[in-house]
N, C-alpha and C. Protein backbone atom coordinates (compact mmCIF):
# COMPACT_ATOMS: atom_id res chain seq x y z
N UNK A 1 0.85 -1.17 0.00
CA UNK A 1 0.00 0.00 0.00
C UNK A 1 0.90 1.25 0.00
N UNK A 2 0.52 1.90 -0.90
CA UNK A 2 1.53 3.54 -0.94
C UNK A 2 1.35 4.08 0.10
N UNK A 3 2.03 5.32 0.75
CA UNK A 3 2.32 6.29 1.99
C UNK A 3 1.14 6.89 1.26
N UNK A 4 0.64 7.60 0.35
CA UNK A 4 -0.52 8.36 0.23
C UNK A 4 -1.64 7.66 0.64
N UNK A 5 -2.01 6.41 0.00
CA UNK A 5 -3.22 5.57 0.66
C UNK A 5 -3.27 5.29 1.86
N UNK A 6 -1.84 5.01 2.94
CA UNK A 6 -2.11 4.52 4.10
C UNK A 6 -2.38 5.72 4.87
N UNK A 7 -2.20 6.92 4.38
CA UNK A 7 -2.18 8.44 5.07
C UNK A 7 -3.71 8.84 5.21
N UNK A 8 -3.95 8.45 3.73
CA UNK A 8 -5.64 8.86 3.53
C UNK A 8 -6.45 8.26 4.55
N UNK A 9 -6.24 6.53 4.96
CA UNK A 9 -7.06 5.63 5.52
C UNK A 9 -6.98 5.86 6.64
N UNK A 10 -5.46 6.41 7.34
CA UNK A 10 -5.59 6.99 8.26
C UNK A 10 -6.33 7.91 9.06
N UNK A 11 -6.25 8.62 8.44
CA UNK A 11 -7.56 10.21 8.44
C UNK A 11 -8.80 9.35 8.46
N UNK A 12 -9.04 8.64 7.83
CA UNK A 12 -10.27 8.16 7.10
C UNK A 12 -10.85 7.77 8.87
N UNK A 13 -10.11 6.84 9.02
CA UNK A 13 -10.34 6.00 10.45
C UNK A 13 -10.65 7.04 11.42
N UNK A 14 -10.24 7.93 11.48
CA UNK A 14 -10.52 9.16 13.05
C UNK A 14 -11.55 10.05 12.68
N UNK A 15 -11.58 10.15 11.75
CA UNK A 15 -12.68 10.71 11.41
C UNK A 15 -14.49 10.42 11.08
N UNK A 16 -14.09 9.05 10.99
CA UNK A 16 -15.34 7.99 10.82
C UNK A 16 -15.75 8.11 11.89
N UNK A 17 -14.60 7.75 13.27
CA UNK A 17 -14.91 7.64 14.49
C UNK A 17 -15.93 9.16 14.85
N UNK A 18 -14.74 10.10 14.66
CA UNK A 18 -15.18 11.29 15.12
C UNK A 18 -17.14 11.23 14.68
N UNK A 19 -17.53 11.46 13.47
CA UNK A 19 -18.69 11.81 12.71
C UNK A 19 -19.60 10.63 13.29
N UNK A 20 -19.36 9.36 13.40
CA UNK A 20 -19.97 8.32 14.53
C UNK A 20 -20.54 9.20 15.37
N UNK A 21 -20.07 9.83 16.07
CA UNK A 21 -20.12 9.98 17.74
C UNK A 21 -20.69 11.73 17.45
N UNK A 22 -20.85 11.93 16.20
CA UNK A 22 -21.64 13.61 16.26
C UNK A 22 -20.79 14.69 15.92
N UNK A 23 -19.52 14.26 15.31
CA UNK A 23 -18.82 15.51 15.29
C UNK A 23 -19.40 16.49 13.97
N UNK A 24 -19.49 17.68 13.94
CA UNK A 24 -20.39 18.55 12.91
C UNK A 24 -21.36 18.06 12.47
N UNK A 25 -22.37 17.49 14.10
CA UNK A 25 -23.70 17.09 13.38
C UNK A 25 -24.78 18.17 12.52
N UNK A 26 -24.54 19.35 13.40
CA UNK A 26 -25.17 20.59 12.98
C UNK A 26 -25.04 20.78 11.41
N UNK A 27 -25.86 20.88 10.62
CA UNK A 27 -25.37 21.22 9.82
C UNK A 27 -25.73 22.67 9.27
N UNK A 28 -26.18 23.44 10.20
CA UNK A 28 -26.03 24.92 10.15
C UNK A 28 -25.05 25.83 10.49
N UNK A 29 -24.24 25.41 11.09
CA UNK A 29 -23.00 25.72 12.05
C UNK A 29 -22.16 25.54 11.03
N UNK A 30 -21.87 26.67 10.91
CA UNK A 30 -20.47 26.33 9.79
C UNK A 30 -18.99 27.86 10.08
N UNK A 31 -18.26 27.08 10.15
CA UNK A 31 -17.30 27.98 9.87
C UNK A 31 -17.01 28.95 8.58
N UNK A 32 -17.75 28.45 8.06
CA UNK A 32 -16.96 28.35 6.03
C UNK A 32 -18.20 29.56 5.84
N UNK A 33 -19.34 30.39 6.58
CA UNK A 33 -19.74 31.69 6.11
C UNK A 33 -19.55 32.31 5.59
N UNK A 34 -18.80 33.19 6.22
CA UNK A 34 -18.09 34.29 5.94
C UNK A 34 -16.98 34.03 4.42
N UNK A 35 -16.33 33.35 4.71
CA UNK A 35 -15.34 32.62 3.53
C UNK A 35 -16.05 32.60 2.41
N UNK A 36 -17.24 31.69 2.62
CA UNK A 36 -18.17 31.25 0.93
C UNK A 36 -18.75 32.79 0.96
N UNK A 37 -19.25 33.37 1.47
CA UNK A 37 -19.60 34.86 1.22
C UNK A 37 -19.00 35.78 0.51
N UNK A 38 -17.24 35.77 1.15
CA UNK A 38 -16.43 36.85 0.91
C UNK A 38 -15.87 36.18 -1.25
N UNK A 39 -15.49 34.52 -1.03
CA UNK A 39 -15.44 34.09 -2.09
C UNK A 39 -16.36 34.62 -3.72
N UNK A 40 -17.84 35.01 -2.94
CA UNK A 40 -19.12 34.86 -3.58
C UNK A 40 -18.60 35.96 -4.86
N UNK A 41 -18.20 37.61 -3.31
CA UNK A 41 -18.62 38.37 -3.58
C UNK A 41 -17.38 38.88 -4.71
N UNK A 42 -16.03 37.84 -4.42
CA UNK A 42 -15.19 38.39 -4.77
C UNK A 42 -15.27 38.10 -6.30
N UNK A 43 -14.99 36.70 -6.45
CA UNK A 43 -15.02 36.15 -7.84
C UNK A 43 -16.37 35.62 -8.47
N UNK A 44 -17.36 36.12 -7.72
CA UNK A 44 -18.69 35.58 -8.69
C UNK A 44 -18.60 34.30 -9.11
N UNK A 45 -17.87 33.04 -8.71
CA UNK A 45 -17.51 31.47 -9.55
C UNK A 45 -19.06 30.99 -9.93
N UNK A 46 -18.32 30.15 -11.13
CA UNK A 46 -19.25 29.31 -11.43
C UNK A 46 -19.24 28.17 -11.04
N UNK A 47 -17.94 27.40 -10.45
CA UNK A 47 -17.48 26.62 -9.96
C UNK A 47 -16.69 26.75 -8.68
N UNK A 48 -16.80 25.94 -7.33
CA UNK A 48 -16.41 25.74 -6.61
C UNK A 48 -16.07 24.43 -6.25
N UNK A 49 -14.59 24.31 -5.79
CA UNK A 49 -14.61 23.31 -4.74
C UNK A 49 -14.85 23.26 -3.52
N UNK A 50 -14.44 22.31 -2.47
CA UNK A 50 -14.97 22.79 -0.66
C UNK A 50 -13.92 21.52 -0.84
N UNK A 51 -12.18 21.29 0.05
CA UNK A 51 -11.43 20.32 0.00
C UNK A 51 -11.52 20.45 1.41
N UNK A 52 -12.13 18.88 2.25
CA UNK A 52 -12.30 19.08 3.68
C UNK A 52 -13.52 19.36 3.59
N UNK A 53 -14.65 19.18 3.09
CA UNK A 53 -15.85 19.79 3.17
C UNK A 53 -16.91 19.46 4.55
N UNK A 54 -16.30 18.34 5.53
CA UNK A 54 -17.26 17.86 6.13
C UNK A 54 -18.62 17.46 5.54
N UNK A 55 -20.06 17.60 6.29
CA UNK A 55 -21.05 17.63 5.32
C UNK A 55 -21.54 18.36 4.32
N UNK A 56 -20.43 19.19 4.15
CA UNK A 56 -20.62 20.04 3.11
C UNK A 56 -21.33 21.37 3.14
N UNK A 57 -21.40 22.28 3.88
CA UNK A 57 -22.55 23.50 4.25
C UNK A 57 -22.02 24.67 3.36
N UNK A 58 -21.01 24.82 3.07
CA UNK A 58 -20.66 26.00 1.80
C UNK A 58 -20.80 25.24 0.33
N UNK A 59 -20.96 23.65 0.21
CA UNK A 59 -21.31 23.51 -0.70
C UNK A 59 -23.02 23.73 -1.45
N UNK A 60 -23.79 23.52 -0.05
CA UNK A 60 -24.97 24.00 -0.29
C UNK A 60 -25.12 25.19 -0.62
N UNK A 61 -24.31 25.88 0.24
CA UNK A 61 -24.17 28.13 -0.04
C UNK A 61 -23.77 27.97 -1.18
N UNK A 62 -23.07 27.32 -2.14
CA UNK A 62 -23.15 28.19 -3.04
C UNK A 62 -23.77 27.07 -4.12
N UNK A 63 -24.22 26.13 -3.95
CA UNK A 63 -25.56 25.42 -5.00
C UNK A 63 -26.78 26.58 -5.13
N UNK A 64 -27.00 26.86 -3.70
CA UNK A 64 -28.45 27.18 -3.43
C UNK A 64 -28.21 28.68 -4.54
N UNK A 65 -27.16 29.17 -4.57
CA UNK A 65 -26.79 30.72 -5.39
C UNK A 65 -26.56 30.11 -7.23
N UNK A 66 -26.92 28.44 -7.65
CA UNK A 66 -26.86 28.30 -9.25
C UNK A 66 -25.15 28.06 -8.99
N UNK A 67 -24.32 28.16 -8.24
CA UNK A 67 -22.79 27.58 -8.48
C UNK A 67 -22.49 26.05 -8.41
N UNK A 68 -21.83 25.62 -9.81
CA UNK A 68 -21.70 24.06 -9.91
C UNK A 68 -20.43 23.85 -8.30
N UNK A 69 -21.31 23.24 -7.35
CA UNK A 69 -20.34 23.38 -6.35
C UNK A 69 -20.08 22.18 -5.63
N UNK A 70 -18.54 21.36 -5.69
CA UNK A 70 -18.50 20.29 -5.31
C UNK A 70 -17.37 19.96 -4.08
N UNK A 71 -17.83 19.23 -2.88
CA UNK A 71 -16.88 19.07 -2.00
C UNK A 71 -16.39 17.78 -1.66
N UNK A 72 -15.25 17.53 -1.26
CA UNK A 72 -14.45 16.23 -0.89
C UNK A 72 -14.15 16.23 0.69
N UNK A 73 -13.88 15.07 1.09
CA UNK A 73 -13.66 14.67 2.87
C UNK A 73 -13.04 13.36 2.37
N UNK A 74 -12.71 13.01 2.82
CA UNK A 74 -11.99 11.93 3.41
C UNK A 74 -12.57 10.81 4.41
N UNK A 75 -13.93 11.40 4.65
CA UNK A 75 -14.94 10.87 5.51
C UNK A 75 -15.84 10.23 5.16
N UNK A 76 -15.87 9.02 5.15
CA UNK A 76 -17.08 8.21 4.21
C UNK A 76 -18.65 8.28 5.24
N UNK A 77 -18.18 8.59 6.34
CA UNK A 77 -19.72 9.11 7.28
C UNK A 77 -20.11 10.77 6.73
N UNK A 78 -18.96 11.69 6.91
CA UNK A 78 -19.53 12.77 6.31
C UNK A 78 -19.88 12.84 4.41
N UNK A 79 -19.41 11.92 3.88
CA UNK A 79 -20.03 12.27 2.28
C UNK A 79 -21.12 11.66 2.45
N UNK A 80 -21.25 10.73 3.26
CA UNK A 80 -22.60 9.72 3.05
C UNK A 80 -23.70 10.89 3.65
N UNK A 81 -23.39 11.57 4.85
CA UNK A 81 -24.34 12.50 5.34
C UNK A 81 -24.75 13.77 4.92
N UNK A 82 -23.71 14.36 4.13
CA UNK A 82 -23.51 15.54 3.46
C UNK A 82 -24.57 15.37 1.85
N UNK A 83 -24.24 14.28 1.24
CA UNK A 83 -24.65 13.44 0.24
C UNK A 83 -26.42 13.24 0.73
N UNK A 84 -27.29 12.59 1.54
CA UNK A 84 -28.12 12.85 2.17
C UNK A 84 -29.15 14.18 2.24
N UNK A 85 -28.00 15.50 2.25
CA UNK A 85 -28.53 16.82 2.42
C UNK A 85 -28.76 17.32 0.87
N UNK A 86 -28.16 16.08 0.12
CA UNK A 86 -28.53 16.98 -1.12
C UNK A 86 -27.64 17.55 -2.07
N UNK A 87 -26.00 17.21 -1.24
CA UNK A 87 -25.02 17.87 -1.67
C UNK A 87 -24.53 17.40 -2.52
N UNK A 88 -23.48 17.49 -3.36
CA UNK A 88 -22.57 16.99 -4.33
C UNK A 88 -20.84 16.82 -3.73
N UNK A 89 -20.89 15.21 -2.36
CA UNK A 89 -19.57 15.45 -2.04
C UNK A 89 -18.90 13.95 -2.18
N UNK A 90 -18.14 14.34 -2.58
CA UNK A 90 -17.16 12.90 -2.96
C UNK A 90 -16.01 12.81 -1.71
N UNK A 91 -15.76 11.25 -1.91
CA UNK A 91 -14.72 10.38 -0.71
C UNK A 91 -13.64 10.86 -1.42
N UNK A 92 -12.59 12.25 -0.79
CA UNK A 92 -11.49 11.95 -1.74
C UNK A 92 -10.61 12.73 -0.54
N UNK A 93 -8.95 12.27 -0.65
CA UNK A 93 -8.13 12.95 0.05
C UNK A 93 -7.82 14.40 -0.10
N UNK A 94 -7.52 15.29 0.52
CA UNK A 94 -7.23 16.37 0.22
C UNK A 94 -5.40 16.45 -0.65
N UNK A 95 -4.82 15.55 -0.04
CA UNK A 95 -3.86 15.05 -0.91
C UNK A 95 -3.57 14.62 -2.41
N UNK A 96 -4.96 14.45 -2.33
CA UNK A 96 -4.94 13.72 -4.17
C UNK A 96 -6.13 14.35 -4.76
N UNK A 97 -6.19 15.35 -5.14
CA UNK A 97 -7.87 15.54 -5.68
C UNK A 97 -7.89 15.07 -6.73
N UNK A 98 -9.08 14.50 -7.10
CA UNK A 98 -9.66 13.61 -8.20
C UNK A 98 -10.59 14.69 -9.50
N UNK A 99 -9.57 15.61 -10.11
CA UNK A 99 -9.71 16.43 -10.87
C UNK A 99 -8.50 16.82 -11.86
N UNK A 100 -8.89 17.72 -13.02
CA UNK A 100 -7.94 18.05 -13.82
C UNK A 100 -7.36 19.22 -13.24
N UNK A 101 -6.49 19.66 -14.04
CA UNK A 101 -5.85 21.00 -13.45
C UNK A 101 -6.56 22.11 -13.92
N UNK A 102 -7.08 23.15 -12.75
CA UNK A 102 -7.73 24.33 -13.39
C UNK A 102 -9.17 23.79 -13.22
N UNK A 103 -9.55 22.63 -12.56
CA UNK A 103 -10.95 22.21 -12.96
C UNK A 103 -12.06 23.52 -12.00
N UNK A 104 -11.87 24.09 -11.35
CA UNK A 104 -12.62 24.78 -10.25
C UNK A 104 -12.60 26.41 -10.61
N UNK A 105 -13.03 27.44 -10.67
CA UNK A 105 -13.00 28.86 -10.46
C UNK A 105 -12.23 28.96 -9.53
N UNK A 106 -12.92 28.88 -8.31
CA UNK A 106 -12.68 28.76 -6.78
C UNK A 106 -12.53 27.57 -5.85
N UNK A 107 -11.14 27.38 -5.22
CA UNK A 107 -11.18 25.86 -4.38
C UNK A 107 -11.35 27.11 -2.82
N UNK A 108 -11.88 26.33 -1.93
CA UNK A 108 -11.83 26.84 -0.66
C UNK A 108 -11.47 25.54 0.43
N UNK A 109 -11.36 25.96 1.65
CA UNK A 109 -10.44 25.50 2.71
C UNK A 109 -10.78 25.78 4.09
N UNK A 110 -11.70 25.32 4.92
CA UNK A 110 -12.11 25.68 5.87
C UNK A 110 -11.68 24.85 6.94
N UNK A 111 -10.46 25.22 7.71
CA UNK A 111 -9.89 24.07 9.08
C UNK A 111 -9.74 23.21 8.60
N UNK A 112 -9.22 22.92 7.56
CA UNK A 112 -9.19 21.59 7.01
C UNK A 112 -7.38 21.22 7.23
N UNK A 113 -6.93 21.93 6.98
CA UNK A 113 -5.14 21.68 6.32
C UNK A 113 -4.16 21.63 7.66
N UNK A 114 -4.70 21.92 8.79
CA UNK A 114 -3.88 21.76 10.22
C UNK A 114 -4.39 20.20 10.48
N UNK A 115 -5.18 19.57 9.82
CA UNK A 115 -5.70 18.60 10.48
C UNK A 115 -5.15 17.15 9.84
N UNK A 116 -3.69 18.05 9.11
CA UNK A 116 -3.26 16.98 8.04
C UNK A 116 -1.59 16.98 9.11
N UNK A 117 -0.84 15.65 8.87
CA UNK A 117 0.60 15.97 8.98
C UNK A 117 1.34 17.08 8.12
N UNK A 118 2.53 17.47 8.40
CA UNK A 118 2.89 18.48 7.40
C UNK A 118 3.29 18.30 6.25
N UNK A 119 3.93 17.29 5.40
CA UNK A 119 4.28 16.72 4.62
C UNK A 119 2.59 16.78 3.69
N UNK A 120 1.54 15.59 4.36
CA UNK A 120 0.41 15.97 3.39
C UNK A 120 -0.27 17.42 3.59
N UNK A 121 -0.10 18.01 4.30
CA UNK A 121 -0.86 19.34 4.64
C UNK A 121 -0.03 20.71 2.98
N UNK A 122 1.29 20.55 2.73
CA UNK A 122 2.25 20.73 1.93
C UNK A 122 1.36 19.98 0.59
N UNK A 123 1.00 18.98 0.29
CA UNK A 123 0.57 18.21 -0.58
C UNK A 123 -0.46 18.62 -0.97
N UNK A 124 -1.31 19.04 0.13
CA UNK A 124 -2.50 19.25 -0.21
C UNK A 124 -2.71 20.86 -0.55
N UNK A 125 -1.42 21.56 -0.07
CA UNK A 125 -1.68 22.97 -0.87
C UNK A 125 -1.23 22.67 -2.50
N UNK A 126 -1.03 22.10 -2.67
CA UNK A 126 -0.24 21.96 -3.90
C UNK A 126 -1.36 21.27 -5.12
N UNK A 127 -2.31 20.93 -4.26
CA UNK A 127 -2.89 20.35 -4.81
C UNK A 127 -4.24 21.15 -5.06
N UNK A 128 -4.33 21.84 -3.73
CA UNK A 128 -5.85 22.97 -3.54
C UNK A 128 -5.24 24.18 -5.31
N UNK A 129 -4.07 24.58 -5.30
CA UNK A 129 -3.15 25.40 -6.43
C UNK A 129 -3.56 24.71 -7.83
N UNK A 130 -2.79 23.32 -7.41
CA UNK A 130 -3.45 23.08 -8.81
C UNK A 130 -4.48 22.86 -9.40
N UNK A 131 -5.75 22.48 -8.87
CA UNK A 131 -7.39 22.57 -9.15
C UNK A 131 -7.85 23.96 -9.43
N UNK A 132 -7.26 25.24 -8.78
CA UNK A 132 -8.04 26.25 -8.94
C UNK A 132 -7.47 26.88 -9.82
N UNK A 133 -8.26 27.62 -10.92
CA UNK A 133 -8.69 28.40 -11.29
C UNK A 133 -8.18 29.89 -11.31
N UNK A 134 -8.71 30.71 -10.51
CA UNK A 134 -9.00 32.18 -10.15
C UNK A 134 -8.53 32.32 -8.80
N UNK A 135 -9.33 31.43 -7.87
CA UNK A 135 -8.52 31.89 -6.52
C UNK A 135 -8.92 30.87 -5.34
N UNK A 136 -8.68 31.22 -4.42
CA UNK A 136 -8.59 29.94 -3.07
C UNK A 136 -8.70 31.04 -1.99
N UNK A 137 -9.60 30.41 -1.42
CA UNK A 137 -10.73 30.62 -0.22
C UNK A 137 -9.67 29.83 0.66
N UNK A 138 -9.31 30.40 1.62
CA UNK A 138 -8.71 29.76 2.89
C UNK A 138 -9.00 29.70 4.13
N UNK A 139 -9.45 29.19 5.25
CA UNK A 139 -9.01 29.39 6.85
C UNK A 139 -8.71 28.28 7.44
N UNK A 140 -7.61 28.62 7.72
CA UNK A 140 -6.77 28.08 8.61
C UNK A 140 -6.53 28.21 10.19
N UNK A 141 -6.18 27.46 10.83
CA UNK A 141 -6.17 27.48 12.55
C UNK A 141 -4.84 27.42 13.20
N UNK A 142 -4.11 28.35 13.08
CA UNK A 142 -2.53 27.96 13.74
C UNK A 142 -2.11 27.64 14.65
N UNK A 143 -3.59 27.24 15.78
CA UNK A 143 -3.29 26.65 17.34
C UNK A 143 -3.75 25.09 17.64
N UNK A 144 -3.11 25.04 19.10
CA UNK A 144 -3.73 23.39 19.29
C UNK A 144 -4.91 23.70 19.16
N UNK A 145 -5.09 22.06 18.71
CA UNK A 145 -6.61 22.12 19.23
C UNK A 145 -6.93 21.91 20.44
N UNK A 146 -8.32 22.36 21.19
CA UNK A 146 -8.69 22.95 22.68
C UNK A 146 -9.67 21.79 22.82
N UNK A 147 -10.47 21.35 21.88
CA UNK A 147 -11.02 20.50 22.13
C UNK A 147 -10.94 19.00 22.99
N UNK A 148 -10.87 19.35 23.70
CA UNK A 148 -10.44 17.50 24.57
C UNK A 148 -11.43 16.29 24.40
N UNK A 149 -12.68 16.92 24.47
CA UNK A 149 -13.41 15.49 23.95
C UNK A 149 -12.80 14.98 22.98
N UNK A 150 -13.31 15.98 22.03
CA UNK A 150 -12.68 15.48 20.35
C UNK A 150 -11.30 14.83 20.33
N UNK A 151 -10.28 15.03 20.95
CA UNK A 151 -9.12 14.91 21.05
C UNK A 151 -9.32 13.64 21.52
N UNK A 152 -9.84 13.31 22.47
CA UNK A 152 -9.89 11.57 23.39
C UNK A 152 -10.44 11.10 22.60
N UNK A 153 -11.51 11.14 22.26
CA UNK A 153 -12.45 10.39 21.19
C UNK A 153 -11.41 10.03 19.98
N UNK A 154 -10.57 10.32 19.49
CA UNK A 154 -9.58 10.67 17.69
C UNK A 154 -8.62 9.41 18.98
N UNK A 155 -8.31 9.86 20.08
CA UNK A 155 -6.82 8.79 20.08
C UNK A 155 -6.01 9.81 19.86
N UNK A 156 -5.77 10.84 19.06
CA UNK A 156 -5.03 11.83 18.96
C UNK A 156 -5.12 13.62 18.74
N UNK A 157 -4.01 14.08 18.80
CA UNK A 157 -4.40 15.61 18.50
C UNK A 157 -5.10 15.45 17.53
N UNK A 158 -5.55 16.47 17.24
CA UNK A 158 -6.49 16.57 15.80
C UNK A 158 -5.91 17.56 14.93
N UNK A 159 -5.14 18.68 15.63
CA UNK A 159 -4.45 19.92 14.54
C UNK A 159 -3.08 19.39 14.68
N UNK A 160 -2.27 18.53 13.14
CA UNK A 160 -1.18 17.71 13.25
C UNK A 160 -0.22 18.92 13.29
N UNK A 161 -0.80 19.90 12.12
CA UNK A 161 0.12 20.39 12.07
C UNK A 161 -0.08 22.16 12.16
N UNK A 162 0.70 22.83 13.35
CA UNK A 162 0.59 23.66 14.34
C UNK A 162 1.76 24.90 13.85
N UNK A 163 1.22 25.64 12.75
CA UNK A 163 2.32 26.74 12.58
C UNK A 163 1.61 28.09 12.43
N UNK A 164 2.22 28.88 12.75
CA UNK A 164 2.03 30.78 11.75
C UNK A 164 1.21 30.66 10.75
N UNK A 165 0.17 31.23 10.44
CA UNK A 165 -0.69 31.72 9.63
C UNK A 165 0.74 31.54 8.19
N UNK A 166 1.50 32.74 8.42
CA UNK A 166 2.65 33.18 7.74
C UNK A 166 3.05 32.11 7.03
N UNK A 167 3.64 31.10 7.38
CA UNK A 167 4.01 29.90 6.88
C UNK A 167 2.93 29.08 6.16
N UNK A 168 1.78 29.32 6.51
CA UNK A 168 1.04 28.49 5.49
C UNK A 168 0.93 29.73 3.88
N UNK A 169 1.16 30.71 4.27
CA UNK A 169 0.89 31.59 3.12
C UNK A 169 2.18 31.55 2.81
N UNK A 170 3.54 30.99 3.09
CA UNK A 170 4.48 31.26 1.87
C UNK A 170 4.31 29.89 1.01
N UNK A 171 3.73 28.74 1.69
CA UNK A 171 3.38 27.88 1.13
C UNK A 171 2.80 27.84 -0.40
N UNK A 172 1.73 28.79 -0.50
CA UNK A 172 0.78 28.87 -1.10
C UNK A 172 1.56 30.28 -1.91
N UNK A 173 2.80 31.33 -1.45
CA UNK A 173 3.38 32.08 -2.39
C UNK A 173 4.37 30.73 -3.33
N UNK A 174 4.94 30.15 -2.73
CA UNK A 174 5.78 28.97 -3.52
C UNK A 174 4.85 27.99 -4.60
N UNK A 175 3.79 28.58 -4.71
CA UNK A 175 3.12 27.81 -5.60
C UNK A 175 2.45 28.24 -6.47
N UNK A 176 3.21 29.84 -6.30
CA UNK A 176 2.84 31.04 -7.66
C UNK A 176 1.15 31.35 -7.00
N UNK A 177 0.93 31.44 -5.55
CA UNK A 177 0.06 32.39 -5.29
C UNK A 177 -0.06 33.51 -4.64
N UNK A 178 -0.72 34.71 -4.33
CA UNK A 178 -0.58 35.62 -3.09
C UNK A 178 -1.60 35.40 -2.92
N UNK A 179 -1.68 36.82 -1.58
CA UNK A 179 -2.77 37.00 -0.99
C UNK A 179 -3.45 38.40 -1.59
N UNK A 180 -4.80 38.18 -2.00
CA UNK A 180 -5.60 39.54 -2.21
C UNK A 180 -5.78 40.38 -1.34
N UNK A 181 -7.01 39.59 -0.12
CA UNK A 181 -7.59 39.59 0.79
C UNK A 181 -7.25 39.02 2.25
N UNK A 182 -7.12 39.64 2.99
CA UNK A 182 -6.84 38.62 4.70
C UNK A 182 -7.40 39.20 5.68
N UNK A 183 -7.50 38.33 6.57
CA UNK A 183 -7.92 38.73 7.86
C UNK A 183 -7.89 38.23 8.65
N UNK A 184 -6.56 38.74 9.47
CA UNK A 184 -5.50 38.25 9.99
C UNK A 184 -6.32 37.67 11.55
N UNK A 185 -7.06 38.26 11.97
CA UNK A 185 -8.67 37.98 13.45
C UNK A 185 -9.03 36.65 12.84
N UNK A 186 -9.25 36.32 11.75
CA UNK A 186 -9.97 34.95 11.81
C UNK A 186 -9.26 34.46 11.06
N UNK A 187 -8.00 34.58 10.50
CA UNK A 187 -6.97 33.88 9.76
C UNK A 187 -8.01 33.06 8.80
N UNK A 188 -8.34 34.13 8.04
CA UNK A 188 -8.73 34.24 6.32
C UNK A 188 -8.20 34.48 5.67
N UNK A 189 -8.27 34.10 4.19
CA UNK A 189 -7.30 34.75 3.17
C UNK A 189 -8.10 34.65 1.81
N UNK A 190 -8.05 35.79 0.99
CA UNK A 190 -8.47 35.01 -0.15
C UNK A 190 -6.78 35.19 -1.22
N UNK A 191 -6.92 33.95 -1.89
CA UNK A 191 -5.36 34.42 -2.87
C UNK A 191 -5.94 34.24 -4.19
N UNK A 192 -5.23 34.25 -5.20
CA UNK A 192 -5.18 34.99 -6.53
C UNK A 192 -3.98 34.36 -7.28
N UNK A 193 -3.67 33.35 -8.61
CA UNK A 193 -2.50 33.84 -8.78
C UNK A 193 -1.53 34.65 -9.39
N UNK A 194 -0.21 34.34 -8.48
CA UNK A 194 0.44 35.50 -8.39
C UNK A 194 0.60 36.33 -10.37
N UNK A 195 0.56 35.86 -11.18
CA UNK A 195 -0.15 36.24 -13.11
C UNK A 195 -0.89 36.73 -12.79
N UNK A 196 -1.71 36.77 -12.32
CA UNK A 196 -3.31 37.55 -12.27
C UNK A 196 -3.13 38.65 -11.73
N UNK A 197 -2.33 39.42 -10.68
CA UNK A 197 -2.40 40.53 -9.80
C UNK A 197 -2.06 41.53 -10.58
């Protein structure tokens, strides 16, 4: 079995657990608001991704607005539940997206990329870069996670990987993107690439 598949199944496993036991049962509660909003207003897409989508709640925001809008997890409880609501979300790693290059307007990113080791968290920017389009919707979490249930329940931390806002954005400059938009209070970003500015 490759290091990418056993990485994916990994995730796959704590997260099954997690969504078992209720994690983002809500499916009004979303982090990804403001983000799919600010995304909406910025680039008008016709296409979106959601990489990390959970059950998907910005994929509905921007269906419900006529945007072909599709999200991935790694979570075969959250696509199955997300999927349920109506959504359009596929079983896929954030490591490997199961697309061409350029396939999206807009990829977005909501707490998703701390929740990777750094090596795939690296992978998976590289990968959010190469699907999009126009631009990438980001938020990111640069602290532990506080959560302790969640944390006992997983067997492990849940935010693998714990750096500077800063560092995830040179990430994403090394991959021929900037930043348009930020906001540095809720460590948002929208980027652009760096051709386009």
């Amino acid at each position: 079995m490759s290091q990418r598949r056993i990485a994916s199944v990994r995730y796959a496993r704590i997260y099954d657990r997690l969504y078992r036991l209720g994690y983002h049962r809500r499916p009004d509660k979303s982090h990804a608001k403001v983000l799919a909003e600010k995304a909406l207003r910025l680039w008008n897409p016709e296409s979106v991704l959601d990489v990390g989508c959970s059950i998907g709640w910005a994929v509905g925001y921007f269906a419900d607005r006529g945007v072909r809008a599709v999200g991935v997890d790694v979570s075969a409880i959250a696509v199955r539940n997300g999927s349920r609501l109506g959504r359009d979300i596929r079983l896929a790693c954030a490591t490997h997206l199961p697309f061409d290059d350029a396939s999206f307007d807009v990829v977005m990113s909501t707490d998703c990329l701390e929740h990777l080791v750094e090596d795939d968290a690296l992978r998976a920017v590289r990968e959010m870069c190469r699907v999009a389009r126009r631009g990438i919707a980001l938020k990111v979490n640069p602290r532990k996670d506080r959560d302790r249930l969640w944390k006992m329940i997983a067997g492990t931390t849940l935010h693998l990987t714990v750096q500077p806002v800063a560092n995830w954005l040179q990430w994403f400059d090394a991959a021929g993107w900037s930043v348009l938009e930020g906001d540095d209070a809720r460590e948002e970003y929208m980027l652009v690439p760096t051709a386009h500015r």
